[in-house]
Protein backbone atom coordinates (compact mmCIF):
# COMPACT_ATOMS: atom_id res chain seq x y z
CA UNK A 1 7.51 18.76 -4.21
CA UNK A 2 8.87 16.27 -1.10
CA UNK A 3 8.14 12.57 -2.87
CA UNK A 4 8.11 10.09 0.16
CA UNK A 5 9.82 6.86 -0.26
CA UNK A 6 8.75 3.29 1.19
CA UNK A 7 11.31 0.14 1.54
CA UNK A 8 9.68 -3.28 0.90
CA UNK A 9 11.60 -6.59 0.75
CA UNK A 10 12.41 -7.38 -3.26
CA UNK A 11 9.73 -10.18 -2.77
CA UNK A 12 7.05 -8.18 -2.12
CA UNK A 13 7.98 -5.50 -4.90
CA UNK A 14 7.66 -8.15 -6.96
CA UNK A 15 4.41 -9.37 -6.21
CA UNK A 16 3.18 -5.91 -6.42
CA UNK A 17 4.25 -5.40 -9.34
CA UNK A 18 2.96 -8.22 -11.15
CA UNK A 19 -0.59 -7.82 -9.82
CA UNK A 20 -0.06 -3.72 -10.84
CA UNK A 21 0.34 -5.08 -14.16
CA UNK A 22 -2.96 -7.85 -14.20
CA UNK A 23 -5.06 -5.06 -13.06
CA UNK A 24 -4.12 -2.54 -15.87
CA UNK A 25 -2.22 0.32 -13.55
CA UNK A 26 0.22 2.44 -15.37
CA UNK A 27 2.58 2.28 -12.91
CA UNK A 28 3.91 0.09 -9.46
CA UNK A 29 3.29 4.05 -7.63
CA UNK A 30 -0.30 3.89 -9.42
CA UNK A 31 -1.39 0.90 -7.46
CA UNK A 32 0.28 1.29 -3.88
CA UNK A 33 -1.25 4.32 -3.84
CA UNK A 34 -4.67 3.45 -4.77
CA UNK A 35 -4.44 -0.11 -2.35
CA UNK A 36 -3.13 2.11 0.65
CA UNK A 37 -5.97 5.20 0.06
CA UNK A 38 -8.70 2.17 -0.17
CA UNK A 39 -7.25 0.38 3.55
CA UNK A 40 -7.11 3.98 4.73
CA UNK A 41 -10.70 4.56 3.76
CA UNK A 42 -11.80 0.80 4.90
CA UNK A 43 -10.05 1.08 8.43
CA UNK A 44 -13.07 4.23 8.73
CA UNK A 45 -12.71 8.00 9.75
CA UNK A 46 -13.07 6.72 13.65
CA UNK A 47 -9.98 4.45 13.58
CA UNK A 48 -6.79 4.84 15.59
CA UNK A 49 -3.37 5.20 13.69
CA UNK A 50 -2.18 2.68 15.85
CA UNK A 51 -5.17 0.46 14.20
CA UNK A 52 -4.47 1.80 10.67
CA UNK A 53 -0.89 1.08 11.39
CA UNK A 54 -1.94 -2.96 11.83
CA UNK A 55 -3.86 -3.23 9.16
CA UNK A 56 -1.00 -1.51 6.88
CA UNK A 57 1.01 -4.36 8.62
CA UNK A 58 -1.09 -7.12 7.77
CA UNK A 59 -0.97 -6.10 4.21
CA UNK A 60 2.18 -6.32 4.13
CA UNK A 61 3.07 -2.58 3.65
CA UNK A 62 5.03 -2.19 7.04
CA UNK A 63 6.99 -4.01 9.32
């Protein structure tokens, strides 16, 4: 099965990964997954990609 990959900055990695670990999630995957599924779901079924694509941005999770 095709895995997709992301690049963030080491910085940001890190800072995931430390809250990953407060909130109890077995893994770093575990909880970029679940955060990007939630902003997905937040940003509504009527939004844009271009406005999902901001939001992503603002959370850091693009560039």
């Amino acid at each position: 099965m095709f895995e997709p990959k992301i690049r963030i900055n080491k910085a940001l990695y890190e800072l995931v990964e430390q809250k990953a670990d407060e909130e109890g999630y077995s893994s770093i995957d575990e909880y970029v997954t679940h955060i990007l599924e939630k902003a997905v779901a937040d940003a509504g079924e009527n939004a844009s990609e271009e406005e999902i694509r901001e939001r992503l941005r603002g959370l850091g999770y693009l560039k």
